[in-house]
C-alpha atoms as a PDB file:
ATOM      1  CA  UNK A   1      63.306 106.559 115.165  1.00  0.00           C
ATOM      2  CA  UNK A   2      64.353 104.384 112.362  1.00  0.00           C
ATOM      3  CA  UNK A   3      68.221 105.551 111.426  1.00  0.00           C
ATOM      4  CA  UNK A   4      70.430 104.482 108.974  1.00  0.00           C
ATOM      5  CA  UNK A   5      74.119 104.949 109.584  1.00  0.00           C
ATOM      6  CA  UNK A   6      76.767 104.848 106.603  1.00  0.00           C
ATOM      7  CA  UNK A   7      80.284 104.288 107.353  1.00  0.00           C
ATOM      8  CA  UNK A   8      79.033 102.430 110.470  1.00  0.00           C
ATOM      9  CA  UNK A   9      82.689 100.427 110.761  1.00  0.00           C
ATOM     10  CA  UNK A  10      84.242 103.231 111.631  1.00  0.00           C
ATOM     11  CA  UNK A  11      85.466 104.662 115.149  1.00  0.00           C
ATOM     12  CA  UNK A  12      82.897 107.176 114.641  1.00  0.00           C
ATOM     13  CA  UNK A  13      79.615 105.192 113.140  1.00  0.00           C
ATOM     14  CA  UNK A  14      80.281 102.113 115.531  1.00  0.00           C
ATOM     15  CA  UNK A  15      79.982 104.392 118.590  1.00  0.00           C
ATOM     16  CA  UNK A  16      77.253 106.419 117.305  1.00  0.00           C
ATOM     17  CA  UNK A  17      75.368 102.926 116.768  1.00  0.00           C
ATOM     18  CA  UNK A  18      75.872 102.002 120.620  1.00  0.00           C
ATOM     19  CA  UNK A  19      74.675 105.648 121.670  1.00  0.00           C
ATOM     20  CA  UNK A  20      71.706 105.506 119.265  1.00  0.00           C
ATOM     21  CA  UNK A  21      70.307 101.814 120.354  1.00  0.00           C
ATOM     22  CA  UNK A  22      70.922 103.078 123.963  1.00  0.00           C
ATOM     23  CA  UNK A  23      68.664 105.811 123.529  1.00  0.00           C
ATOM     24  CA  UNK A  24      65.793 103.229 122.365  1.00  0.00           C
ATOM     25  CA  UNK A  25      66.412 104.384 117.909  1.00  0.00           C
ATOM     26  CA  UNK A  26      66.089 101.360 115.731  1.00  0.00           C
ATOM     27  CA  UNK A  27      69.420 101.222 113.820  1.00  0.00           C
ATOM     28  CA  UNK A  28      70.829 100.159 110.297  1.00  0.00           C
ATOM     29  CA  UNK A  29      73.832 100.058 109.229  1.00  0.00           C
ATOM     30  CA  UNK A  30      75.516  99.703 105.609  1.00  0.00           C
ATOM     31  CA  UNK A  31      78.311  98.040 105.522  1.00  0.00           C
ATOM     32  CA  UNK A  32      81.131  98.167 102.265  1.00  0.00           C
ATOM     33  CA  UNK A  33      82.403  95.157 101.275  1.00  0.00           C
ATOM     34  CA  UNK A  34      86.130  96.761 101.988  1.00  0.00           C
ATOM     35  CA  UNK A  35      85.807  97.704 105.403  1.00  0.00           C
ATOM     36  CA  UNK A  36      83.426  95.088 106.940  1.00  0.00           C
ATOM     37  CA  UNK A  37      84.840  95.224 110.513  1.00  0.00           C
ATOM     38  CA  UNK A  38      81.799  94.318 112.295  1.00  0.00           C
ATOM     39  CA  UNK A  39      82.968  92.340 115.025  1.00  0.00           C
ATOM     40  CA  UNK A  40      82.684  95.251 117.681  1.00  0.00           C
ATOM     41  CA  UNK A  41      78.938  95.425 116.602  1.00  0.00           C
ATOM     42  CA  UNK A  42      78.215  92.185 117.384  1.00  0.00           C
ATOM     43  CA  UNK A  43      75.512  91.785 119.901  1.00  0.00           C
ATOM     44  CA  UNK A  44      74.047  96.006 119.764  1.00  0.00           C
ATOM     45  CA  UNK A  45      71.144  94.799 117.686  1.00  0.00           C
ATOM     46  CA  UNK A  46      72.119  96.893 114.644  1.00  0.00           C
ATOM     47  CA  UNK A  47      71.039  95.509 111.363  1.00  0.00           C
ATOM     48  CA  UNK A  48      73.720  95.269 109.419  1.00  0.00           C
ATOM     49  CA  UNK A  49      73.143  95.365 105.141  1.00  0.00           C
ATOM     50  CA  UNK A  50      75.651  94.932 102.771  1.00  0.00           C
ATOM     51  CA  UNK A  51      76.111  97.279 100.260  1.00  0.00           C
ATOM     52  CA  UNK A  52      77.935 100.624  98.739  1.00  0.00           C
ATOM     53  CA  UNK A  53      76.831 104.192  98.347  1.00  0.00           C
ATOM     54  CA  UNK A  54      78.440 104.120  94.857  1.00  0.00           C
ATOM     55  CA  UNK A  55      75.734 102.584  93.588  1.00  0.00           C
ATOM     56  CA  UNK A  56      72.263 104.074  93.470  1.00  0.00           C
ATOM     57  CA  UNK A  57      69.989 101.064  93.576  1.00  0.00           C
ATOM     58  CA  UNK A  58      71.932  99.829  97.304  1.00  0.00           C
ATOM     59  CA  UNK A  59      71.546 103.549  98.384  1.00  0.00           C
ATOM     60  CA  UNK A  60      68.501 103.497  97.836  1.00  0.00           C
ATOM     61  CA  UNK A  61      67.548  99.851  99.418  1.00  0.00           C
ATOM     62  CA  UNK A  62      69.827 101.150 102.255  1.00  0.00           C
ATOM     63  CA  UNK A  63      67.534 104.303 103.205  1.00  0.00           C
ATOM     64  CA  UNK A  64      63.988 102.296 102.613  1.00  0.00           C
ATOM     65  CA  UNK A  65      61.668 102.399 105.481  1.00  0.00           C
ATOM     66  CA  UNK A  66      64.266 104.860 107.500  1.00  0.00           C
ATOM     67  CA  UNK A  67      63.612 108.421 108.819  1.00  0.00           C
ATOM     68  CA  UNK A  68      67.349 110.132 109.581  1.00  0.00           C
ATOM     69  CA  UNK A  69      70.556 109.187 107.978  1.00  0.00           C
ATOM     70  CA  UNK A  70      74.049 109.748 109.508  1.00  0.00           C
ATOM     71  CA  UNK A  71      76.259 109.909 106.085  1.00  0.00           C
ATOM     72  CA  UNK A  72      79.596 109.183 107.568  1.00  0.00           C
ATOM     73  CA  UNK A  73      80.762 106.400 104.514  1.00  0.00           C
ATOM     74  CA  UNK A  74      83.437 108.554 103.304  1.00  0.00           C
ATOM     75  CA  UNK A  75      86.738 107.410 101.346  1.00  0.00           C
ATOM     76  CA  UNK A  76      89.127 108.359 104.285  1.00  0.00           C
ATOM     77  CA  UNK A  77      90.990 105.331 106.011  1.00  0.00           C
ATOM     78  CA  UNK A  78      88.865 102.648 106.170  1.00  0.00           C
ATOM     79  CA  UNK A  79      89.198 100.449 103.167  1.00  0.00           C
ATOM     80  CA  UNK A  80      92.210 102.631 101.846  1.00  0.00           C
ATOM     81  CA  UNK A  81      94.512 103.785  99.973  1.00  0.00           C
ATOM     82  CA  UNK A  82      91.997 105.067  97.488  1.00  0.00           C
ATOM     83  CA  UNK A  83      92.459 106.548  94.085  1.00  0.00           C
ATOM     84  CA  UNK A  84      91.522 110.148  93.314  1.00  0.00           C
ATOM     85  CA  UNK A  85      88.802 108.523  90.982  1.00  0.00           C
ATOM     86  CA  UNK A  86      87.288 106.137  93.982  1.00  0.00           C
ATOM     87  CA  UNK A  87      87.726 109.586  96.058  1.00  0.00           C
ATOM     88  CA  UNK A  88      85.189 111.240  93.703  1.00  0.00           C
ATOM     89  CA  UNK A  89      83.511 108.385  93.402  1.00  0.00           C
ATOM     90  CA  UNK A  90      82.823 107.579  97.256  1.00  0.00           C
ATOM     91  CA  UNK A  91      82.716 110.988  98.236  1.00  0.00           C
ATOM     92  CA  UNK A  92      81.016 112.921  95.603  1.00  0.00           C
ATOM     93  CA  UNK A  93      79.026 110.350  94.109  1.00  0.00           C
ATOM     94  CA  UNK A  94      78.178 108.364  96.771  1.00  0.00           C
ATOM     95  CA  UNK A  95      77.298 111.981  98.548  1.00  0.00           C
ATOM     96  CA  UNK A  96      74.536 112.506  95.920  1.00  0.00           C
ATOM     97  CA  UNK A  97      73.112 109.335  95.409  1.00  0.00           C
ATOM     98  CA  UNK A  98      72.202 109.209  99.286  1.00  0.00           C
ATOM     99  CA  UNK A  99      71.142 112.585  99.123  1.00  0.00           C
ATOM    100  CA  UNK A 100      68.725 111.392  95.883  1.00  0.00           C
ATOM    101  CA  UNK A 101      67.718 108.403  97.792  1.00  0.00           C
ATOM    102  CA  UNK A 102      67.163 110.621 101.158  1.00  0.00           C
ATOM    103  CA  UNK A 103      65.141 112.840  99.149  1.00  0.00           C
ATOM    104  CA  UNK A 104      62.739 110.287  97.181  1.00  0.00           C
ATOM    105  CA  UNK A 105      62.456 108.533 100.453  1.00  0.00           C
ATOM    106  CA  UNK A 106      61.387 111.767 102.125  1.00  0.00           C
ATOM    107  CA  UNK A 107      63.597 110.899 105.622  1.00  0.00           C
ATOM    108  CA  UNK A 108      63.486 113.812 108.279  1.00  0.00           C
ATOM    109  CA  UNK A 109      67.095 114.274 108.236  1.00  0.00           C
ATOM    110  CA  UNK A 110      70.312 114.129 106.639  1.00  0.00           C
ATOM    111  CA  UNK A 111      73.069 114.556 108.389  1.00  0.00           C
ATOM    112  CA  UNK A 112      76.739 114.711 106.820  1.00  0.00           C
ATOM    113  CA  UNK A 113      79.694 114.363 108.333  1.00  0.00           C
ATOM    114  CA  UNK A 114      82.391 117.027 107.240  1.00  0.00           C
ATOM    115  CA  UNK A 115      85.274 117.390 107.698  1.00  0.00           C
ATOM    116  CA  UNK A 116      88.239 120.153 109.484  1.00  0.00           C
ATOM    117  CA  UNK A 117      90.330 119.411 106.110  1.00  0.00           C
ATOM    118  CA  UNK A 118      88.326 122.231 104.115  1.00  0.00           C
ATOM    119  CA  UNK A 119      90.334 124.482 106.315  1.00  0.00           C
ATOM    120  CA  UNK A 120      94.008 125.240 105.674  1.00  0.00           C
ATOM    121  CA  UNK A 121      95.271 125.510 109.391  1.00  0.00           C
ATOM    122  CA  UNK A 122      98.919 125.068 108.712  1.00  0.00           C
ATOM    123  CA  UNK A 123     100.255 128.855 108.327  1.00  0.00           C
ATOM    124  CA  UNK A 124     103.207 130.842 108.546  1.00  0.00           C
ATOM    125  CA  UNK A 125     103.186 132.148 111.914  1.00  0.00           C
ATOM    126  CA  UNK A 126     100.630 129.915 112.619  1.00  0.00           C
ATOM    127  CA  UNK A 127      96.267 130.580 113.001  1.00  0.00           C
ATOM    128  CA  UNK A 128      95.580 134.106 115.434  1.00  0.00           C
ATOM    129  CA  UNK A 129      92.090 133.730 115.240  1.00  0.00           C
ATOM    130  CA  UNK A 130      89.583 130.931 116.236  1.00  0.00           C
ATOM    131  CA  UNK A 131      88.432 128.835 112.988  1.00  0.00           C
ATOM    132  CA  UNK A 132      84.488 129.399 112.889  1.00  0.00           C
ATOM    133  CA  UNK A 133      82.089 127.875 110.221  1.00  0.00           C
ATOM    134  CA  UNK A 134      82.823 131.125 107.925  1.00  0.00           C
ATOM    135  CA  UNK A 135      86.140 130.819 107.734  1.00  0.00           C
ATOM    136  CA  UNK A 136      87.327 130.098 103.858  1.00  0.00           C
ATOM    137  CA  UNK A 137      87.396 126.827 102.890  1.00  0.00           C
ATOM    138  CA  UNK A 138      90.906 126.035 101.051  1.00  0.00           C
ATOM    139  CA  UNK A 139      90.853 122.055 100.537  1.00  0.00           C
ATOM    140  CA  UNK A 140      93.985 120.490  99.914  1.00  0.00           C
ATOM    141  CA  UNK A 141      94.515 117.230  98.201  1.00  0.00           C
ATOM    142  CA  UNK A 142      91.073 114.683  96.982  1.00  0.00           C
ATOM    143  CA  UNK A 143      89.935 113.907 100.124  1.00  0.00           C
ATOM    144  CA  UNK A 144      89.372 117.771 101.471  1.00  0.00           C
ATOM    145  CA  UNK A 145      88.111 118.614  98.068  1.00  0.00           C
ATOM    146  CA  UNK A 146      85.966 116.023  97.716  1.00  0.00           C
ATOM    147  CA  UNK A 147      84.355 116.535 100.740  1.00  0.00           C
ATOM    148  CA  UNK A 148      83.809 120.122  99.842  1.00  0.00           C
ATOM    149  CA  UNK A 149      82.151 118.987  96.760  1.00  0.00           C
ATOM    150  CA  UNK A 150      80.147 116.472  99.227  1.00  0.00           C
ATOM    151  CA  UNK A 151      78.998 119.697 101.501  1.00  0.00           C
ATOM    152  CA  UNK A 152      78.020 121.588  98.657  1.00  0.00           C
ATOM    153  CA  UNK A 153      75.864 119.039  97.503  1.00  0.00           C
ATOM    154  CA  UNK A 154      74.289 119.202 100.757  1.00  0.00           C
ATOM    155  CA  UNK A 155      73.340 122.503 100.421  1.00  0.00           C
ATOM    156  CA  UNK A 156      72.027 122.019  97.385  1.00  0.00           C
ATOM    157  CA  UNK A 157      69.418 119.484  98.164  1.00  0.00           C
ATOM    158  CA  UNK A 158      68.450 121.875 101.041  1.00  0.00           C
ATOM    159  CA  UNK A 159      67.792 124.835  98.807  1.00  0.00           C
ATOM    160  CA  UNK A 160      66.789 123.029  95.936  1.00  0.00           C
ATOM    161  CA  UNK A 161      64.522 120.221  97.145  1.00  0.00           C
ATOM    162  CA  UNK A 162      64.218 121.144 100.796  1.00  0.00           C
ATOM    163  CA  UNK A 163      65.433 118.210 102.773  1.00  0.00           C
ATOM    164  CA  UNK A 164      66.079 118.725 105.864  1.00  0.00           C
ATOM    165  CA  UNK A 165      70.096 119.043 106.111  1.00  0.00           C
ATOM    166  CA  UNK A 166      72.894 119.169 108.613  1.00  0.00           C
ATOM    167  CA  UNK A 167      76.501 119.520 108.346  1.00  0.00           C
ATOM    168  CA  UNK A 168      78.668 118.279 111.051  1.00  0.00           C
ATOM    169  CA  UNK A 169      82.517 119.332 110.863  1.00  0.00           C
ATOM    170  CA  UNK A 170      84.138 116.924 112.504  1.00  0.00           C
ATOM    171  CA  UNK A 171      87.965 118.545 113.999  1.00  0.00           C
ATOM    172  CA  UNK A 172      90.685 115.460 114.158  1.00  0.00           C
ATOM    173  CA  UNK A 173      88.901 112.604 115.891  1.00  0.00           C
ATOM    174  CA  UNK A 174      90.611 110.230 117.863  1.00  0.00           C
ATOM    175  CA  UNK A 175      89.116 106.623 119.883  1.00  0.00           C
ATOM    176  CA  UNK A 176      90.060 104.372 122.216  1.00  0.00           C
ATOM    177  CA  UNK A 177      93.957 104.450 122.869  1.00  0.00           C
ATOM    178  CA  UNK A 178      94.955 106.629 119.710  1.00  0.00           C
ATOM    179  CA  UNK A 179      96.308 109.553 122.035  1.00  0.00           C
ATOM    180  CA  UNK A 180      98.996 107.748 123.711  1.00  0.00           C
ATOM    181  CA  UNK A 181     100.284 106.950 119.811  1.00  0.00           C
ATOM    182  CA  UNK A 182     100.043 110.068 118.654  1.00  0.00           C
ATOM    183  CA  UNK A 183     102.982 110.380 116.767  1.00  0.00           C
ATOM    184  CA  UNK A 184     103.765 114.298 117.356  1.00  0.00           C
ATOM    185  CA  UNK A 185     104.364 113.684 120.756  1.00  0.00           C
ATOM    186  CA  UNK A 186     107.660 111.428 120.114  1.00  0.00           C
ATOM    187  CA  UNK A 187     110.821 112.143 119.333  1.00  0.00           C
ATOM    188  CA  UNK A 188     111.737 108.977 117.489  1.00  0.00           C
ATOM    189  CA  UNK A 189     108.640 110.027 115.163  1.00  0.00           C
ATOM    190  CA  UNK A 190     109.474 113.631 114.686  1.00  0.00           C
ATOM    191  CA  UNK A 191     113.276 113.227 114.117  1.00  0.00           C
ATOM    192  CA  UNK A 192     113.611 113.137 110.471  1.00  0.00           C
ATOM    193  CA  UNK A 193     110.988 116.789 110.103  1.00  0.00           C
ATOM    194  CA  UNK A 194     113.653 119.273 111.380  1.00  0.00           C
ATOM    195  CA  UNK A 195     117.254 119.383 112.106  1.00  0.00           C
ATOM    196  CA  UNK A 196     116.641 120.767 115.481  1.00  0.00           C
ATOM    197  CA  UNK A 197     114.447 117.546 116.211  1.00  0.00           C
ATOM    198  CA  UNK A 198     117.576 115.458 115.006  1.00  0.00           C
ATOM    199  CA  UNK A 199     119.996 116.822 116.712  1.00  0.00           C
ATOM    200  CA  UNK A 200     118.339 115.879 119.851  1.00  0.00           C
ATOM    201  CA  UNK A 201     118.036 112.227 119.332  1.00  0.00           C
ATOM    202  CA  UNK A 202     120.134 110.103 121.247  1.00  0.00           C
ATOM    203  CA  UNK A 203     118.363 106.674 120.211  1.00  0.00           C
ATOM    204  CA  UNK A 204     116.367 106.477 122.769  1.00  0.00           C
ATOM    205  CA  UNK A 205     112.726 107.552 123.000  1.00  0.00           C
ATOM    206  CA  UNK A 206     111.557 110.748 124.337  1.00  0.00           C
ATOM    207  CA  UNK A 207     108.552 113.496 124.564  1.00  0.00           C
ATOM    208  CA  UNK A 208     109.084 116.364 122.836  1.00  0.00           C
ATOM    209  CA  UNK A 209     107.294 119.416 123.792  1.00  0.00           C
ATOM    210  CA  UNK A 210     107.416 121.957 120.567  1.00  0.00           C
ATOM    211  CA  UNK A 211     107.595 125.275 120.479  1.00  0.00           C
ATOM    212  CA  UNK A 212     106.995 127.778 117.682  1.00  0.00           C
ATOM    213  CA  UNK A 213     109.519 130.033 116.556  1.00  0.00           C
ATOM    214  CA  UNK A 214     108.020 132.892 118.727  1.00  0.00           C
ATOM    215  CA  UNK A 215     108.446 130.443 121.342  1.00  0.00           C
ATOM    216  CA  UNK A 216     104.640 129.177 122.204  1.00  0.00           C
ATOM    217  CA  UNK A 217     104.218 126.181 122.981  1.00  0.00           C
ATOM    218  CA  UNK A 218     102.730 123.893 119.679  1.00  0.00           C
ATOM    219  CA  UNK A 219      98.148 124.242 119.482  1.00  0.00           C
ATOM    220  CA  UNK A 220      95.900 122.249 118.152  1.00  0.00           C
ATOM    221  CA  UNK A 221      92.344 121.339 118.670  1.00  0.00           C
ATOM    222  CA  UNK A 222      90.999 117.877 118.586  1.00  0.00           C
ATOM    223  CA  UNK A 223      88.241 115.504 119.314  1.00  0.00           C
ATOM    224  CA  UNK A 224      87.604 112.220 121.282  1.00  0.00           C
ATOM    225  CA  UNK A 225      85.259 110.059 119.757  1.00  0.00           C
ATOM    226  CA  UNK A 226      82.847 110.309 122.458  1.00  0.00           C
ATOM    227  CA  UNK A 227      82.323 114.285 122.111  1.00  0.00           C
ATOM    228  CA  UNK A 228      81.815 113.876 118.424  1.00  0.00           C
ATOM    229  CA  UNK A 229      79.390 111.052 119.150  1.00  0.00           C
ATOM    230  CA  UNK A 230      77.909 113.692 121.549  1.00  0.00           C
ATOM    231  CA  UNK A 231      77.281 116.299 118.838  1.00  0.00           C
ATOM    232  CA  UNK A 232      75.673 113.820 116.354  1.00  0.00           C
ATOM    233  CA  UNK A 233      73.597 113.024 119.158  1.00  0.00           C
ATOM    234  CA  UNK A 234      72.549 117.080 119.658  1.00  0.00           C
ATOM    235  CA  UNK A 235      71.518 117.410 115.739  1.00  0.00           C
ATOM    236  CA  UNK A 236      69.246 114.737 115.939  1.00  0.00           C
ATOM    237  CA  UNK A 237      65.477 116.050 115.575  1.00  0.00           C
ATOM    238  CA  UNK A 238      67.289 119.899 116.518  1.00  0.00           C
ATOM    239  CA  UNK A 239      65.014 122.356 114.245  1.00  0.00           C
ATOM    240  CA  UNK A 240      67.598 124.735 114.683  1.00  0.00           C
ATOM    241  CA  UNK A 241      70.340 122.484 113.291  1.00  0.00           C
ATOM    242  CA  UNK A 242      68.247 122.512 109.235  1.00  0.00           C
ATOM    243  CA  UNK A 243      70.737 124.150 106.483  1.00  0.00           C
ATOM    244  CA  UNK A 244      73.356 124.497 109.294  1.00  0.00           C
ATOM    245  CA  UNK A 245      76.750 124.065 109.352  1.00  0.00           C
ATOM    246  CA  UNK A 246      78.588 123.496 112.541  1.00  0.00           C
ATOM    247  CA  UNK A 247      82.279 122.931 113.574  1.00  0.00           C
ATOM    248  CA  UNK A 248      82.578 120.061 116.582  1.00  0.00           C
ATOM    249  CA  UNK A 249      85.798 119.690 118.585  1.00  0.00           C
ATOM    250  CA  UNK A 250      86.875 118.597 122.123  1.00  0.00           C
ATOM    251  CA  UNK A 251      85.592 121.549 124.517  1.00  0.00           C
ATOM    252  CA  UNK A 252      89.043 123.099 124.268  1.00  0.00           C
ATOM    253  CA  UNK A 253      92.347 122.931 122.323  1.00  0.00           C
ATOM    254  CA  UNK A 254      95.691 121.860 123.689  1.00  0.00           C
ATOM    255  CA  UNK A 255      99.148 123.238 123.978  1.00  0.00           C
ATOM    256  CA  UNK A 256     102.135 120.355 123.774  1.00  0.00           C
ATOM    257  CA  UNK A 257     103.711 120.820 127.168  1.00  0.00           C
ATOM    258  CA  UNK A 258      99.957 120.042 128.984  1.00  0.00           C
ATOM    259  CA  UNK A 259      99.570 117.175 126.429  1.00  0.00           C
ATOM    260  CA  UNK A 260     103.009 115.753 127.007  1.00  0.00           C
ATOM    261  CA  UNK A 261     103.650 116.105 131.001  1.00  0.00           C
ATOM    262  CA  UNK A 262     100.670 113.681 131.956  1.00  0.00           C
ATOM    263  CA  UNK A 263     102.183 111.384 128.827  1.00  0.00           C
ATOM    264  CA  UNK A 264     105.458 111.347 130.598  1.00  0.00           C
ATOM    265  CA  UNK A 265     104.318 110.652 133.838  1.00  0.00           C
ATOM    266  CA  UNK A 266     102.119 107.983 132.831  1.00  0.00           C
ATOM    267  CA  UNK A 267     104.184 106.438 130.795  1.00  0.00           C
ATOM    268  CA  UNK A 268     107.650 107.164 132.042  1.00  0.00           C
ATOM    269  CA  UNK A 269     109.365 108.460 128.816  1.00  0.00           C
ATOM    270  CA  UNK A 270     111.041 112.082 129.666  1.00  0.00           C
ATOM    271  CA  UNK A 271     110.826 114.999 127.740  1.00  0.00           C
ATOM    272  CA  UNK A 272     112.866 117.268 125.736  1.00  0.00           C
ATOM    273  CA  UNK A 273     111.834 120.694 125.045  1.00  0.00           C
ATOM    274  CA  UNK A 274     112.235 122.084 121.356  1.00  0.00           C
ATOM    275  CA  UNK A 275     112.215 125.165 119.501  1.00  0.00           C
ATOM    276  CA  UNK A 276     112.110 124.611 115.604  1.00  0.00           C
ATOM    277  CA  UNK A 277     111.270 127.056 112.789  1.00  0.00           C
ATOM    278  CA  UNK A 278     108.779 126.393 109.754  1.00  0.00           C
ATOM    279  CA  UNK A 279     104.884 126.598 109.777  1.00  0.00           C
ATOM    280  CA  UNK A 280     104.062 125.507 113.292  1.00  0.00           C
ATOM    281  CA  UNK A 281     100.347 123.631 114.603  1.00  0.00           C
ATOM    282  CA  UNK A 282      98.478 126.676 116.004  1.00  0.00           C
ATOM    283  CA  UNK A 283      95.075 126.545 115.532  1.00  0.00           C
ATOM    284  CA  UNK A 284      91.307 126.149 117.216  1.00  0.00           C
ATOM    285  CA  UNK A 285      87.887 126.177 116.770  1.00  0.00           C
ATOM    286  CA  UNK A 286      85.406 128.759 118.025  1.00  0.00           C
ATOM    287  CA  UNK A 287      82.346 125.971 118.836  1.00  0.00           C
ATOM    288  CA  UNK A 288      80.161 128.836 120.108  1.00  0.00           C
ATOM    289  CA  UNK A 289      77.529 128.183 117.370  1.00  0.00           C
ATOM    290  CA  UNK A 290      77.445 124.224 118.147  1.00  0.00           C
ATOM    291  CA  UNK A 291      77.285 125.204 122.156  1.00  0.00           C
ATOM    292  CA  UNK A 292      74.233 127.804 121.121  1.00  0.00           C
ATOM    293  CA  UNK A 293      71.916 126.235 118.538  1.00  0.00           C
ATOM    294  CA  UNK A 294      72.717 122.383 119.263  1.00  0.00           C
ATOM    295  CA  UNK A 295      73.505 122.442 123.141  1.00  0.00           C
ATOM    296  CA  UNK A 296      76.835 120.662 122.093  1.00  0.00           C
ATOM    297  CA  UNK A 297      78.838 120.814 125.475  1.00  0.00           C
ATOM    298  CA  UNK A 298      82.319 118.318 124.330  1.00  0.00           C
ATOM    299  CA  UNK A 299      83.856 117.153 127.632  1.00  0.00           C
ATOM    300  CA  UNK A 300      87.081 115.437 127.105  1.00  0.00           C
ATOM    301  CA  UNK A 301      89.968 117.324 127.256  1.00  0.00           C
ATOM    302  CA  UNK A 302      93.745 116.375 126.367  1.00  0.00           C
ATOM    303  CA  UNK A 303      94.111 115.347 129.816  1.00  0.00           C
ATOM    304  CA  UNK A 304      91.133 113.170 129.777  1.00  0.00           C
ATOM    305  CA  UNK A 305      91.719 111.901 126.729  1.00  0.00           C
ATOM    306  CA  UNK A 306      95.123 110.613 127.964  1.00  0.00           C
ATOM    307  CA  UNK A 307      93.334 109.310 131.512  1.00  0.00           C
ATOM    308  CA  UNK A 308      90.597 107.485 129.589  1.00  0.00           C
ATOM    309  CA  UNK A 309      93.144 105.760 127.409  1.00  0.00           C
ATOM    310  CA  UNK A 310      95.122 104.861 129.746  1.00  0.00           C
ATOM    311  CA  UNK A 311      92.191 103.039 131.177  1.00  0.00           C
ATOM    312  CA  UNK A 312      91.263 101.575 127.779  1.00  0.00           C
ATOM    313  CA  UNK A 313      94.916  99.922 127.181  1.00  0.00           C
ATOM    314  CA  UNK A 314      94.278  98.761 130.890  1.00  0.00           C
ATOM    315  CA  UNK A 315      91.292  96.681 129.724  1.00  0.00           C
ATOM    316  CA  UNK A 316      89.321  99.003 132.084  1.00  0.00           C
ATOM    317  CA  UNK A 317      85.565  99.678 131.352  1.00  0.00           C
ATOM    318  CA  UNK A 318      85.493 102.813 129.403  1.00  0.00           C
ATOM    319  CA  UNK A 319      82.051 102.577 126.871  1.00  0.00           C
ATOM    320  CA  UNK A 320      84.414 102.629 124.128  1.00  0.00           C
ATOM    321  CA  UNK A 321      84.403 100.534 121.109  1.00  0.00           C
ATOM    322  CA  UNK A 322      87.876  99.524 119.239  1.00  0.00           C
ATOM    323  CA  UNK A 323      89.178 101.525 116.783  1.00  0.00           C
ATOM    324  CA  UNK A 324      90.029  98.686 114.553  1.00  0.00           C
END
């Protein structure tokens, strides 16, 4: 199939691109004059076009001759810090006019990448229950909204015009490398957000394995790039998937003290444990609709995640592309 990918620069869209021209699609990519990192594309055989989905006319000259769009162009880090105006604009603007130009151009398939920010996960006591597609959306700040407007407006042009939608919720995505940074995991990053964290540092760098006030362990759910790439992959052409809505995520989420123990041994750093009070991370996703109706079946893990970055910062073959 012909496919056009926006938001093809990113950690997401380049590995999609690789996965797609492996499985024989002819690829196109639009590429925004502020994040034109194209070097890891070099050589895939992905036309690349120039252009922005703010404007109707490139949207539209974007999507000509092409049968499925991935709409992952999105105002989020790439090409940042953005405006709450250029959030509206990119995300809400730049939403519709590829869902006008999808339309005219009568392509088989949108699919729009959303986003786990619709969801407020950070609560008292923290999330009991598993975050499914039906939980309340309560976006926070212009990006979450805005991407709330975006998902609307996919709905609309389903109901309305009858193009052939699908929403992809993307949890917290992560590529090559980007575990062993993450800064939750170290003390020296953590320090200055609670005075029990403070009172452990010593100046020199350590793990910190968080617990809750109740005492459990910090949870949160995630996603390597590769499992994400994965579900894009299951929406393609999937009858099942038009109109849908469907939360993706690594096949599992992770507590701190299984994240941090193969960090420290790996790495060498030690690790404190720590009890602080506040709204803890404690929260997952229930996939069991992307497992049923896409065949979505995520398989990296925290502790693969770590091993396959690891590998990556080793120069190791690991099919990933760079993050940056």
């Amino acid at each position: 199939m012909k496919i056009l990918i926006t938001g093809i620069t990113g950690r997401i869209g380049a590995n999609l691109a690789v996965a797609l021209v492996a499985q024989g699609h002819q690829v196109r990519g639009l590429v925004w004059e502020r994040d034109q990192r194209v070097e890891k594309l070099a050589g895939l055989g992905v036309e690349l076009v120039p252009g922005s989905i703010t404007r109707a006319e490139e949207a539209h000259a974007a999507l000509s001759g092409m049968e499925v769009v991935y709409h992952l162009g999105a105002a989020f880090q790439g090409g940042g810090p953005f405006s709450e105006e250029e959030y509206f604009e990119i995300n809400v603007r730049g939403t519709f006019n590829m869902l006008e130009a999808a339309r005219q151009s009568r392509v088989r398939q949108f699919v729009f990448a959303g986003t786990d920010a619709l969801y407020e996960k950070y609560v008292p006591g923290g999330m009991e229950e598993p975050i499914t597609e039906l939980t309340p959306r309560r976006p926070r700040g212009a990006y979450a909204l805005t991407k709330s407007v975006g998902e609307e407006l996919v709905n609309g042009y389903f109901l309305g015009h009858g193009l052939p939608t699908t929403i992809l919720r993307f949890a917290m995505v992560l590529g090559a490398g980007e575990i062993l940074d993450f800064p939750q995991f170290y003390l020296s990053q953590m320090k200055d957000s609670a005075p029990e964290l403070a009172a452990l540092w010593q100046g020199e760098e350590r793990l910190v394995a968080l617990r809750d006030a109740q005492g459990r362990y910090f949870k949160k759910h995630i996603a390597e790039v590769r499992d994400i790439v994965h579900g894009c992959l299951c929406a393609l052409g999937c009858e099942a998937a038009a109109g849908e809505t469907f939360q993706l995520g690594g096949p599992r989420p992770f507590t701190w003290d299984e994240a941090v123990g193969p960090l420290s041994a790996a790495l060498g750093i030690a690790v404190v444990e720590a009890q602080v009070a506040g709204t803890p991370t404690h929260y997952e996703f229930d996939l069991s609709k992307a497992r049923r109706l896409l065949g979505f079946d995520p398989q990296y893990d925290v502790g693969r995640m770590i091993a396959e970055a690891l590998r990556f910062r080793r120069g190791e073959a690991t099919g990933l592309l760079p993050t940056r």
